[in-house]
Each structure stands twice: as structure tokens, then as C-alpha cells.
C-alpha atoms as a PDB file:
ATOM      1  CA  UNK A   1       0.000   0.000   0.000  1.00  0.00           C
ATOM      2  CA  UNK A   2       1.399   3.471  -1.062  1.00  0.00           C
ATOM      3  CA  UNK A   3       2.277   4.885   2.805  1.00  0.00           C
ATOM      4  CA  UNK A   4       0.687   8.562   1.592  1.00  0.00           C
ATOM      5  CA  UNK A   5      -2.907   6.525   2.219  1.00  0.00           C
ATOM      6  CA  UNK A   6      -4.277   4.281   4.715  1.00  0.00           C
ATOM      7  CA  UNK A   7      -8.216   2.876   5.393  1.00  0.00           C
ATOM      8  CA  UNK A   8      -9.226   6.532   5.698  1.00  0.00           C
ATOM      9  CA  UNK A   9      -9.483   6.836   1.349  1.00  0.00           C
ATOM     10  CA  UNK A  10      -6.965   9.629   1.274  1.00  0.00           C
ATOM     11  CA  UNK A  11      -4.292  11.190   3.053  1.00  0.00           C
ATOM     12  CA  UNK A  12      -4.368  10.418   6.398  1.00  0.00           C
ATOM     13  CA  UNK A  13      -5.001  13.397   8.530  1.00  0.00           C
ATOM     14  CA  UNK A  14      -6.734  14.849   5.771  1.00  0.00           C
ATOM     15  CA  UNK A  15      -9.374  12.275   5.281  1.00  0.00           C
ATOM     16  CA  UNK A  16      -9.987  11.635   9.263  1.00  0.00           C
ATOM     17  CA  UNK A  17     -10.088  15.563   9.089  1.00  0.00           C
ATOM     18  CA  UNK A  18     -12.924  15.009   6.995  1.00  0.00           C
ATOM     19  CA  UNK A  19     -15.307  12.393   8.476  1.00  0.00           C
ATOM     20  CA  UNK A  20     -14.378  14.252  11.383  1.00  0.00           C
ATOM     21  CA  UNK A  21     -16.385  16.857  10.024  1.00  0.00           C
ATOM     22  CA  UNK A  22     -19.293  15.177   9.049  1.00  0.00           C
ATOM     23  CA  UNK A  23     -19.386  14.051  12.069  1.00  0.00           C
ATOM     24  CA  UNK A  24     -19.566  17.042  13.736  1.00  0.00           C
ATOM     25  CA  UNK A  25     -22.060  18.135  11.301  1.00  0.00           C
ATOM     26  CA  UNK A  26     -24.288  15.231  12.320  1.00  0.00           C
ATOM     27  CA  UNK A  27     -23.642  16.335  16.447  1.00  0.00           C
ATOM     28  CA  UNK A  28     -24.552  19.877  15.578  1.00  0.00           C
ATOM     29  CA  UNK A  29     -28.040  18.425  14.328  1.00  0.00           C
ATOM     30  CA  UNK A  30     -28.879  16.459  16.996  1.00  0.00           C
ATOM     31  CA  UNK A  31     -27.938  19.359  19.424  1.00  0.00           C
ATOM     32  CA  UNK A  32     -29.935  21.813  17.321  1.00  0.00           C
ATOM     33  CA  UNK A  33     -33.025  19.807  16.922  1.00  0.00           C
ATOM     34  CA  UNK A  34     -33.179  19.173  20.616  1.00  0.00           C
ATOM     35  CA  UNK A  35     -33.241  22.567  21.027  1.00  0.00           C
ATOM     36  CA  UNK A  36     -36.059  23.120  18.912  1.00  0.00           C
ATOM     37  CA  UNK A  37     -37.827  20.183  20.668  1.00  0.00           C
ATOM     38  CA  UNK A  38     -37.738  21.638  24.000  1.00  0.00           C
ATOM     39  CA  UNK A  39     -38.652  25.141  22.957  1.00  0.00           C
ATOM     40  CA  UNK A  40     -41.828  23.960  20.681  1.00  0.00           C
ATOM     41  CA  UNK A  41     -43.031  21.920  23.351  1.00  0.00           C
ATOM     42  CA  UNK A  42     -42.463  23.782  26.233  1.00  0.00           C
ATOM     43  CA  UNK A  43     -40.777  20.104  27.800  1.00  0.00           C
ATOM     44  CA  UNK A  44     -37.639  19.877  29.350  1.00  0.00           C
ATOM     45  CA  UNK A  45     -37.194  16.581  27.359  1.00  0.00           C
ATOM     46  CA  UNK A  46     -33.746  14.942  25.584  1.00  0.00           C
ATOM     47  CA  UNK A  47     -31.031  16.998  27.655  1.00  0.00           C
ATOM     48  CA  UNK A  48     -29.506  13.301  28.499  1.00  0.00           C
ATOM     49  CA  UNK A  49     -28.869  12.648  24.571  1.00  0.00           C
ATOM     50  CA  UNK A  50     -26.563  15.529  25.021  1.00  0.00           C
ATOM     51  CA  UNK A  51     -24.674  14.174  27.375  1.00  0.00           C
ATOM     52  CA  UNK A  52     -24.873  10.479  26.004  1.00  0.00           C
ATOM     53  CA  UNK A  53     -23.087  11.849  22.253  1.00  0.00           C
ATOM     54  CA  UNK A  54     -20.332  13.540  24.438  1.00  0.00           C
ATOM     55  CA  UNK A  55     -20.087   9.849  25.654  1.00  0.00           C
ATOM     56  CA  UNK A  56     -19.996   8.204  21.908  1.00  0.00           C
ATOM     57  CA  UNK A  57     -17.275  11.362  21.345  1.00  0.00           C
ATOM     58  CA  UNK A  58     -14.856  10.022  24.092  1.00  0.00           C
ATOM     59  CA  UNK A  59     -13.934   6.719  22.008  1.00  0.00           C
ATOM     60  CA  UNK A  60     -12.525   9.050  19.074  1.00  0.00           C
ATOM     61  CA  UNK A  61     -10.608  11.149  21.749  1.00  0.00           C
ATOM     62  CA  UNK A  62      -8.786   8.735  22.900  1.00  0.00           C
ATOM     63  CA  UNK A  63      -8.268   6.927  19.584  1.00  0.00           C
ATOM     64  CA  UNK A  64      -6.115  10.153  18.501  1.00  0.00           C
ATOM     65  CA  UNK A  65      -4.538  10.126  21.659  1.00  0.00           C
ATOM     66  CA  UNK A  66      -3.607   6.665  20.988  1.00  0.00           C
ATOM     67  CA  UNK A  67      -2.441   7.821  17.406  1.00  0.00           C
ATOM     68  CA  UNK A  68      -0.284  10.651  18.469  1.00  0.00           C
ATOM     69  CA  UNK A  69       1.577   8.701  21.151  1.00  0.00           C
ATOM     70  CA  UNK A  70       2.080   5.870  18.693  1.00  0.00           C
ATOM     71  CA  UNK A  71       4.109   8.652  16.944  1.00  0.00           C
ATOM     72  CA  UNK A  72       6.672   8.742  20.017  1.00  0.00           C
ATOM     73  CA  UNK A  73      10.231   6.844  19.565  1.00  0.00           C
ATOM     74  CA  UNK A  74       9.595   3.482  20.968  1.00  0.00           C
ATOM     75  CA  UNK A  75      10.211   3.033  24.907  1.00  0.00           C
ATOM     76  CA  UNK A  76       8.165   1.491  27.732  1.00  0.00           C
ATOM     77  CA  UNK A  77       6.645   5.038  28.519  1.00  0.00           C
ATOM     78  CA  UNK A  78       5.061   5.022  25.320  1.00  0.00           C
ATOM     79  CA  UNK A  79       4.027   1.402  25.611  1.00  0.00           C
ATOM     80  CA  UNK A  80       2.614   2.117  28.905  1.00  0.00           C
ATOM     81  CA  UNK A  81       0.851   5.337  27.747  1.00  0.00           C
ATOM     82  CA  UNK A  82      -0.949   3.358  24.658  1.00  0.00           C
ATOM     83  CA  UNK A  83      -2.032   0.354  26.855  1.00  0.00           C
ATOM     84  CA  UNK A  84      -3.776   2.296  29.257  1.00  0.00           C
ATOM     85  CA  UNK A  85      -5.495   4.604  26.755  1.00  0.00           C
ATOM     86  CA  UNK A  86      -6.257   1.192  25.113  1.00  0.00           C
ATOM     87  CA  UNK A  87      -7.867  -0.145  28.271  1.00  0.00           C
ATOM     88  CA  UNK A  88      -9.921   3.367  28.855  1.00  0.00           C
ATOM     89  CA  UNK A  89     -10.816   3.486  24.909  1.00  0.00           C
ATOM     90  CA  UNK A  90     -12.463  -0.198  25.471  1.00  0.00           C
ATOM     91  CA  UNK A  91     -14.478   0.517  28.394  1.00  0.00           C
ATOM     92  CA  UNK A  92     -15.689   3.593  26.903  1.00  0.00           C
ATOM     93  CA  UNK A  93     -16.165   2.148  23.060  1.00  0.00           C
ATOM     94  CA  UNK A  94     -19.610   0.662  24.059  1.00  0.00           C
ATOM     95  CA  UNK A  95     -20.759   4.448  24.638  1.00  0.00           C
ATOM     96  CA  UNK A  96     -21.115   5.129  20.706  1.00  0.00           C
ATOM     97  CA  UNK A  97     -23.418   2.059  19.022  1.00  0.00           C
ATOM     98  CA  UNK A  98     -24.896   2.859  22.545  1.00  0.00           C
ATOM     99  CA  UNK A  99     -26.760   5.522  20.782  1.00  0.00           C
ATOM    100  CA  UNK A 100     -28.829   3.080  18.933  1.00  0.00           C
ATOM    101  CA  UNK A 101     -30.544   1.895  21.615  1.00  0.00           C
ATOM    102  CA  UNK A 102     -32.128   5.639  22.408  1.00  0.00           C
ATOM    103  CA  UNK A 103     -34.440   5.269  19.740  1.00  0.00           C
ATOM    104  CA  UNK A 104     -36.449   3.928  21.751  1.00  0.00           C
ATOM    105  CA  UNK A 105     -37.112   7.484  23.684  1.00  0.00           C
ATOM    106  CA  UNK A 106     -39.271   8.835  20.950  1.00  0.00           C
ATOM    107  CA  UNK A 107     -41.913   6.344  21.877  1.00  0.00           C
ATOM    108  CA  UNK A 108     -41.854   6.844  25.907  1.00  0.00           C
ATOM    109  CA  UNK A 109     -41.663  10.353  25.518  1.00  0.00           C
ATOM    110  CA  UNK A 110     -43.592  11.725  22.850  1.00  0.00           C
ATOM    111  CA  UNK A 111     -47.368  12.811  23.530  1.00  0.00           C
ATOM    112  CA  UNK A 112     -49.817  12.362  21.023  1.00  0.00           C
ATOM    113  CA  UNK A 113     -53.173  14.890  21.094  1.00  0.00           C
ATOM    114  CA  UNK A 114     -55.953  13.249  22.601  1.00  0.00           C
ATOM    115  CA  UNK A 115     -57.627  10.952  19.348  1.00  0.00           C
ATOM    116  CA  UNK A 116     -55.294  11.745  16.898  1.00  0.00           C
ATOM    117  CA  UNK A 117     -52.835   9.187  15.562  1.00  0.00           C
ATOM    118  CA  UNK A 118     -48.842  10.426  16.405  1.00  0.00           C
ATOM    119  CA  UNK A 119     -48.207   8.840  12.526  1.00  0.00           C
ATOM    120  CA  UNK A 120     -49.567  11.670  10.891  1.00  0.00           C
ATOM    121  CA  UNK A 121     -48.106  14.247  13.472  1.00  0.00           C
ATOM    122  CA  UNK A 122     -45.241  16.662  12.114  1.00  0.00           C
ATOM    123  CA  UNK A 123     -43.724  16.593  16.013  1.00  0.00           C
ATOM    124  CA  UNK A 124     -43.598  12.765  15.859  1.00  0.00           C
ATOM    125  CA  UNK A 125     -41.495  12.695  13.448  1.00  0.00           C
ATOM    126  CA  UNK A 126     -38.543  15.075  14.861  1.00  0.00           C
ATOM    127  CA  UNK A 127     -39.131  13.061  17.719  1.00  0.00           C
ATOM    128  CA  UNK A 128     -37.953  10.389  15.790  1.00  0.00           C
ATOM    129  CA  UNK A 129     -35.715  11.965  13.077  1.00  0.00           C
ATOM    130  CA  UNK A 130     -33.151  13.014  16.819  1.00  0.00           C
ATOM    131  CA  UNK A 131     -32.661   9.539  17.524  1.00  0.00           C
ATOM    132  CA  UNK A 132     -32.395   8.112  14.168  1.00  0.00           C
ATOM    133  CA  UNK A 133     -29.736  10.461  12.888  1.00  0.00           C
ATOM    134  CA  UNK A 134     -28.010   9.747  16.869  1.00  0.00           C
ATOM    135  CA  UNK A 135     -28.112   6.504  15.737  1.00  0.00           C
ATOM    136  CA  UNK A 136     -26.642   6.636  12.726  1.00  0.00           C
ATOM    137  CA  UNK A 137     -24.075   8.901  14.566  1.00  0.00           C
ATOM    138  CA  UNK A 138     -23.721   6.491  17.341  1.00  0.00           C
ATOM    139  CA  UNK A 139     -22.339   3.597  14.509  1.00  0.00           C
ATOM    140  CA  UNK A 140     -19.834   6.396  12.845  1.00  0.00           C
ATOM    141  CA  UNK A 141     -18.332   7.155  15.824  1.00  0.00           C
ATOM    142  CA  UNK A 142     -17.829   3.332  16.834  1.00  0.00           C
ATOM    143  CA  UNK A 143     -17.020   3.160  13.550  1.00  0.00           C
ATOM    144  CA  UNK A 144     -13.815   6.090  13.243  1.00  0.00           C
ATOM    145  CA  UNK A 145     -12.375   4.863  16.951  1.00  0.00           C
ATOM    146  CA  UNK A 146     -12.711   1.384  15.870  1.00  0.00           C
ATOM    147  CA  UNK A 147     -11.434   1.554  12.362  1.00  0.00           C
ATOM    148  CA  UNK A 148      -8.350   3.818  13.584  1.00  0.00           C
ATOM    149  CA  UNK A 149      -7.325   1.535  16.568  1.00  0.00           C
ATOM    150  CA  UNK A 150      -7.955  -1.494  13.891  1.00  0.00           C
ATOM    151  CA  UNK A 151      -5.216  -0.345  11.852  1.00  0.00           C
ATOM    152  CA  UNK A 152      -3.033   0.289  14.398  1.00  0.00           C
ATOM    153  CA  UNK A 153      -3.328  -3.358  15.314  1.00  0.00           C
ATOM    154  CA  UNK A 154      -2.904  -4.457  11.253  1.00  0.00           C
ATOM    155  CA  UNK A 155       0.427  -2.052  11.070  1.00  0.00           C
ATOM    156  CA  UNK A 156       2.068  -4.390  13.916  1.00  0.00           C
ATOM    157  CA  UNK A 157       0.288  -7.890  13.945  1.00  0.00           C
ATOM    158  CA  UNK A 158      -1.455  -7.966  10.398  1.00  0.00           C
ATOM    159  CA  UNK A 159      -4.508  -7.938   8.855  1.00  0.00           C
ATOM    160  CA  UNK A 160      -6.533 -11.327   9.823  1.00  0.00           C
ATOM    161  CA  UNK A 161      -5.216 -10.688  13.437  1.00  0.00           C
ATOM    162  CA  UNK A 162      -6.466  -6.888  13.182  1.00  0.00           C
ATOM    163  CA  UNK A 163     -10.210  -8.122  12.301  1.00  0.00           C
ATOM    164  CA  UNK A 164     -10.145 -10.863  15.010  1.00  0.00           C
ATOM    165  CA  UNK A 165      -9.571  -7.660  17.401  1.00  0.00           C
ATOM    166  CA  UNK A 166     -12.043  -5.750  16.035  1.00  0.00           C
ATOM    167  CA  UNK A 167     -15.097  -8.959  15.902  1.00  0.00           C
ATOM    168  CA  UNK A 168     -13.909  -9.319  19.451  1.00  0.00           C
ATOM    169  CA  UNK A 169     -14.029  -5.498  20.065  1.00  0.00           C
ATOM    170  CA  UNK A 170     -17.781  -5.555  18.391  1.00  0.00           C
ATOM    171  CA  UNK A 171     -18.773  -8.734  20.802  1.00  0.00           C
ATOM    172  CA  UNK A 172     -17.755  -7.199  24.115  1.00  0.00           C
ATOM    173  CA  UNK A 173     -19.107  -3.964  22.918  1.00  0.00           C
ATOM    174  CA  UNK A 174     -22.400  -6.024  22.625  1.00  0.00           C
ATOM    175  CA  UNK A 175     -22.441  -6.522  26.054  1.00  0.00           C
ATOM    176  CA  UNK A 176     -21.757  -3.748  27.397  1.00  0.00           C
ATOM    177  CA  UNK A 177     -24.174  -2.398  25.574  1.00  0.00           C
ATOM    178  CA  UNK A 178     -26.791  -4.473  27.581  1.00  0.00           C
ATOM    179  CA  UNK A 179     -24.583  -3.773  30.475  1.00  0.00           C
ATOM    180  CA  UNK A 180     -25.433   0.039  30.351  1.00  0.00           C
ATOM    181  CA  UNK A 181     -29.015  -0.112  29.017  1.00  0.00           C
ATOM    182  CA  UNK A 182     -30.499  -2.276  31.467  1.00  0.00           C
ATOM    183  CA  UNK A 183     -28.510  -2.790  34.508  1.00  0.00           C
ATOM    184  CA  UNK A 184     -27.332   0.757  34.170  1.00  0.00           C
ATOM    185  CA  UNK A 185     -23.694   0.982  34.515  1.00  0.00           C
ATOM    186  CA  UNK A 186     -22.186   3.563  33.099  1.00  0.00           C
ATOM    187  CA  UNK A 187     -18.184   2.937  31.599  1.00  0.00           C
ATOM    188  CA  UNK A 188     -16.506   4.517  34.580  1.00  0.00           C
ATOM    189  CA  UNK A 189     -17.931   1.731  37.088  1.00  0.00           C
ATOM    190  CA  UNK A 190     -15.781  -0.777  35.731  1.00  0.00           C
ATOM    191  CA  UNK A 191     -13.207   0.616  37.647  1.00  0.00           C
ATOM    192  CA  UNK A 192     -15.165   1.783  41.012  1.00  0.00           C
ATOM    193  CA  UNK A 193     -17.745  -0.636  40.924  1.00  0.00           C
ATOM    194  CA  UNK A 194     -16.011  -3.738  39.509  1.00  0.00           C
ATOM    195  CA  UNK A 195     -17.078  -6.060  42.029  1.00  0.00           C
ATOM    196  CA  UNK A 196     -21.140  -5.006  41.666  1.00  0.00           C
ATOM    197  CA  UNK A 197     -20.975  -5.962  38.257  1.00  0.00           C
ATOM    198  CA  UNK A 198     -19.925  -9.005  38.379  1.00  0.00           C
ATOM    199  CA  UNK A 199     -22.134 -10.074  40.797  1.00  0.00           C
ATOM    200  CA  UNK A 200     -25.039  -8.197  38.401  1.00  0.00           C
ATOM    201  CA  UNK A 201     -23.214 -10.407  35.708  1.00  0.00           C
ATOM    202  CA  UNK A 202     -23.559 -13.837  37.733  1.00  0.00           C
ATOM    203  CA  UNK A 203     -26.878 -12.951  38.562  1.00  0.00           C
ATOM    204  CA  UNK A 204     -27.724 -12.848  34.888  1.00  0.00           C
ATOM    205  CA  UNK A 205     -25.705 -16.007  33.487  1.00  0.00           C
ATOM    206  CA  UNK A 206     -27.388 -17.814  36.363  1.00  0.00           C
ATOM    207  CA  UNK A 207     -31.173 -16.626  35.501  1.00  0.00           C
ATOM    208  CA  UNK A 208     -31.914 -18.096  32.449  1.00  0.00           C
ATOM    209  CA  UNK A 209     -34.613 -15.904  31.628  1.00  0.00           C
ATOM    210  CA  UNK A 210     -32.405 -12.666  31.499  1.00  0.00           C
ATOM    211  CA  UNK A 211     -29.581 -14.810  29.774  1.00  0.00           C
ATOM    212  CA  UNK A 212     -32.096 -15.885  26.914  1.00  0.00           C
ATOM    213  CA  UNK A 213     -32.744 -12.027  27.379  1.00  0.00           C
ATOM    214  CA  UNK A 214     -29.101 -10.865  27.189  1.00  0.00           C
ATOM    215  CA  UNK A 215     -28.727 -13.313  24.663  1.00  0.00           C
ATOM    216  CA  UNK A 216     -30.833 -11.834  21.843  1.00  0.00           C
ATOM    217  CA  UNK A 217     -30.929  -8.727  22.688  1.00  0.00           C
ATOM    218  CA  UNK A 218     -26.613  -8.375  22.614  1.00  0.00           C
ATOM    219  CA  UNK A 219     -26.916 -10.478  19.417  1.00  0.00           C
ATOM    220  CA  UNK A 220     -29.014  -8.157  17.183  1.00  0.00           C
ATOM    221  CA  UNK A 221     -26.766  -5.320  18.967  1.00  0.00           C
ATOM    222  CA  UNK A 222     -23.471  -7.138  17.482  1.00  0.00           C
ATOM    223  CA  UNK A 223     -25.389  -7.717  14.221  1.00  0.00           C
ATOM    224  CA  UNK A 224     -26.740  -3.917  13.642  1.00  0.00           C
ATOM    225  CA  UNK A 225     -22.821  -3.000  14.794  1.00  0.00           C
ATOM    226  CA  UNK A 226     -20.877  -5.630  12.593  1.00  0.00           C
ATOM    227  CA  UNK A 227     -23.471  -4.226   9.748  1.00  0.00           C
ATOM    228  CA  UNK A 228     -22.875  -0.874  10.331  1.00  0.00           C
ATOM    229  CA  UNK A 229     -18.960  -0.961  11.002  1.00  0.00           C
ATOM    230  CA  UNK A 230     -18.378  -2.998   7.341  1.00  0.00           C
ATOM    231  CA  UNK A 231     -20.688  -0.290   5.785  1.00  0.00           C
ATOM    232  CA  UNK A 232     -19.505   3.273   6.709  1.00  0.00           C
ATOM    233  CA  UNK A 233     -16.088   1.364   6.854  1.00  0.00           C
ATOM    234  CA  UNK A 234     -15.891   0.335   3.846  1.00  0.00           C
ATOM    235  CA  UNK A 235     -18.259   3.278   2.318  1.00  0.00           C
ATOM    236  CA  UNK A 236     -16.257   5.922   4.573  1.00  0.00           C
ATOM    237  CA  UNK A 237     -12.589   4.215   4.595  1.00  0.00           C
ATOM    238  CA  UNK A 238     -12.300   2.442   1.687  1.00  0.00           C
ATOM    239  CA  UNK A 239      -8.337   2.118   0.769  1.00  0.00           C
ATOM    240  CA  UNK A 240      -6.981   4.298  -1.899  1.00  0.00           C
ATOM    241  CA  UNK A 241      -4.459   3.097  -4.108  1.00  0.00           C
ATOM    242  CA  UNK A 242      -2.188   5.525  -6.405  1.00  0.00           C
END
């Protein structure tokens, strides 16, 4: 592969410049039409999906952080430095795709006038247009962190290894997902409350109602992720040879 272009289908600052971009575009929307939500309604509603995108942001943080030091001459400060970014970027990867899963907000929160159907209601459908485009923001966050760590991992241990990472990467992400959805841990209690969530864990793997539970529901997570991350990837970061 020419070394002026990587996954990112140009030159490589230039082209995660870019998606960078479009992902802010797609933040600035979802801020803006929350916004509009709460002033046309008069309802303090949606203020958390603020605060839940900053969360899907935090993976692409520390994937650049990641990249820079990975610049730095090669010592055990610098392997230190990336391994604990690495271990921070994991617990906080599930935060993106998490976005998916707050489509289901439109439906608990939006109020339909008394005998009239919320189809053919204009409000309904901003309701609904937030949390789809979060959602499709959610999956091109996961998918920029992911894709950038992923080559990181091809560049030293090669490509099939690099896509065994990032199926494994998808898999725990699942779970987590489920983790922080509905038994409401949030990325930072893996380090302070470590010892709660296994025992929520156990509890889980032990009922086999909430595994069958677990088990679907963190399936057609990994499925709508593994779809997602092959699409924008390879839509978004197709490799550019010249």
C-alpha cells in the first residue's frame, strides 16, 4: 500500500479531518433539533442525549490520543501510555453504538393529542428523526475509533489478526451495551464498581430468563454494529491506491 494513504481513502489526517467533520455536522443536528424540541413543546425533554453523544465522542478522543503517542520513539513510557489509553478506549467504546438503543425514547416520551394518531403528526417525526440520525451517529463514531485503533493493530500484527480484534471489540461492545441499558452501569464503574458488576453479571448467566434475554438482545446489537462498522467502513474508509 502506497504509505501517503491508509483505510481513511486519502491522506491520512486529511481524510480523518474530513469524516471528522461530518461528524460534527451530524452532532450539531442532533444538538440543534433538541433545542427546537424543548422550545416547541415547552418540555424539558432529551437533555440526556446531550450528554450520552459527548459519551460516543470520548472513544474518538482517545483513539487520537492513541495515534499521536504511537508517533513517540519506541520506549516502555510510550508502551505504557498506549495500553492504558487502550484499556480506557475499550471501556468507553460501548458508549457510541450505545446511541442506537435511544431510539427507543421517541416512543416513551412523545405525547400524542388526545384521538389523533402520532403517525400523521409533524412533532412525531422530529421526535424520531433526533434519535435516528443519533443513531446513525452512534455507529460512525464506533465506527472512526474502531477503524483507527484497527489499523493500528494491522500495522504491527497484520490484517486477519487486526479483524479478530475488532469482531472481538464488536462482541464485548455487545455486552456492554446491555450492560449500560439495562442494569445501568455507566463505563466509569468498571473501575469503582467492579465487584457489583460481576455479581449483576452472575446474577444474569445464572437466571436463564435474562440470559435468553441478554442473549438476543446483545446479538441483534453485534449484528446492527458488525453491519454498520463494514458499511460506513468500507463506504467511509475504503483504501486508496495511487
Amino acid at each position: 500500500m502506497n504509505n501517503k494513504y491508509d483505510i481513511w481513502g486519502t491522506k491520512v489526517w486529511t481524510g480523518k479531518i474530513i469524516v471528522l467533520i461530518v461528524l460534527l455536522l451530524a452532532t450539531g443536528f442532533c444538538v440543534a433539533l433538541g433545542i427546537h424540541l424543548r422550545n416547541a413543546t415547552g418540555r424539558d425533554i432529551y437533555r440526556y442525549l446531550n450528554w450520552d453523544i459527548f459519551l460516543g465522542w470520548v472513544p474518538i478522543g482517545l483513539a487520537l490520543l492513541i495515534d499521536g503517542v504511537m508517533k513517540l520513539r519506541r520506549s516502555w513510557i510510550r508502551n505504557v501510555l498506549v495500553l492504558g489509553a487502550g484499556i480506557v478506549w475499550l471501556l468507553f467504546y460501548p458508549n457510541s453504538v450505545y446511541l442506537v438503543t435511544d431510539t427507543l425514547h421517541p416512543f416513551v416520551h412523545y405525547e400524542a393529542p388526545p384521538g389523533q394518531r402520532f403517525l400523521f403528526q409533524l412533532e412525531f417525526w422530529y421526535h424520531l428523526f433526533l434519535f435516528f440520525v443519533a443513531a446513525i451517529l452512534g455507529l460512525g463514531l464506533g465506527t472512526y475509533s474502531l477503524s483507527s485503533i484497527q489499523q493500528l493493530v494491522r500495522e504491527h500484527y497484520g490484517v486477519v489478526r487486526s479483524w479478530i480484534f475488532a469482531h472481538i471489540v464488536l462482541i464485548l461492545s455487545s455486552i456492554g451495551i446491555y450492560i449500560g441499558r439495562f442494569i445501568r452501569w455507566n463505563s466509569w464503574n468498571a473501575i469503582t464498581h467492579l465487584q457489583l458488576i460481576w455479581k449483576d453479571v452472575i446474577d444474569i448467566v445464572t437466571d436463564p430468563v435474562q440470559l435468553h434475554f441478554m442473549f438476543v438482545f446483545t446479538g441483534m446489537i453485534w449484528f446492527i454494529s458488525l453491519v454498520g462498522y463494514f458499511m460506513m467502513r468500507g463506504g467511509m474508509f475504503m483504501t486508496r491506491r495511487g
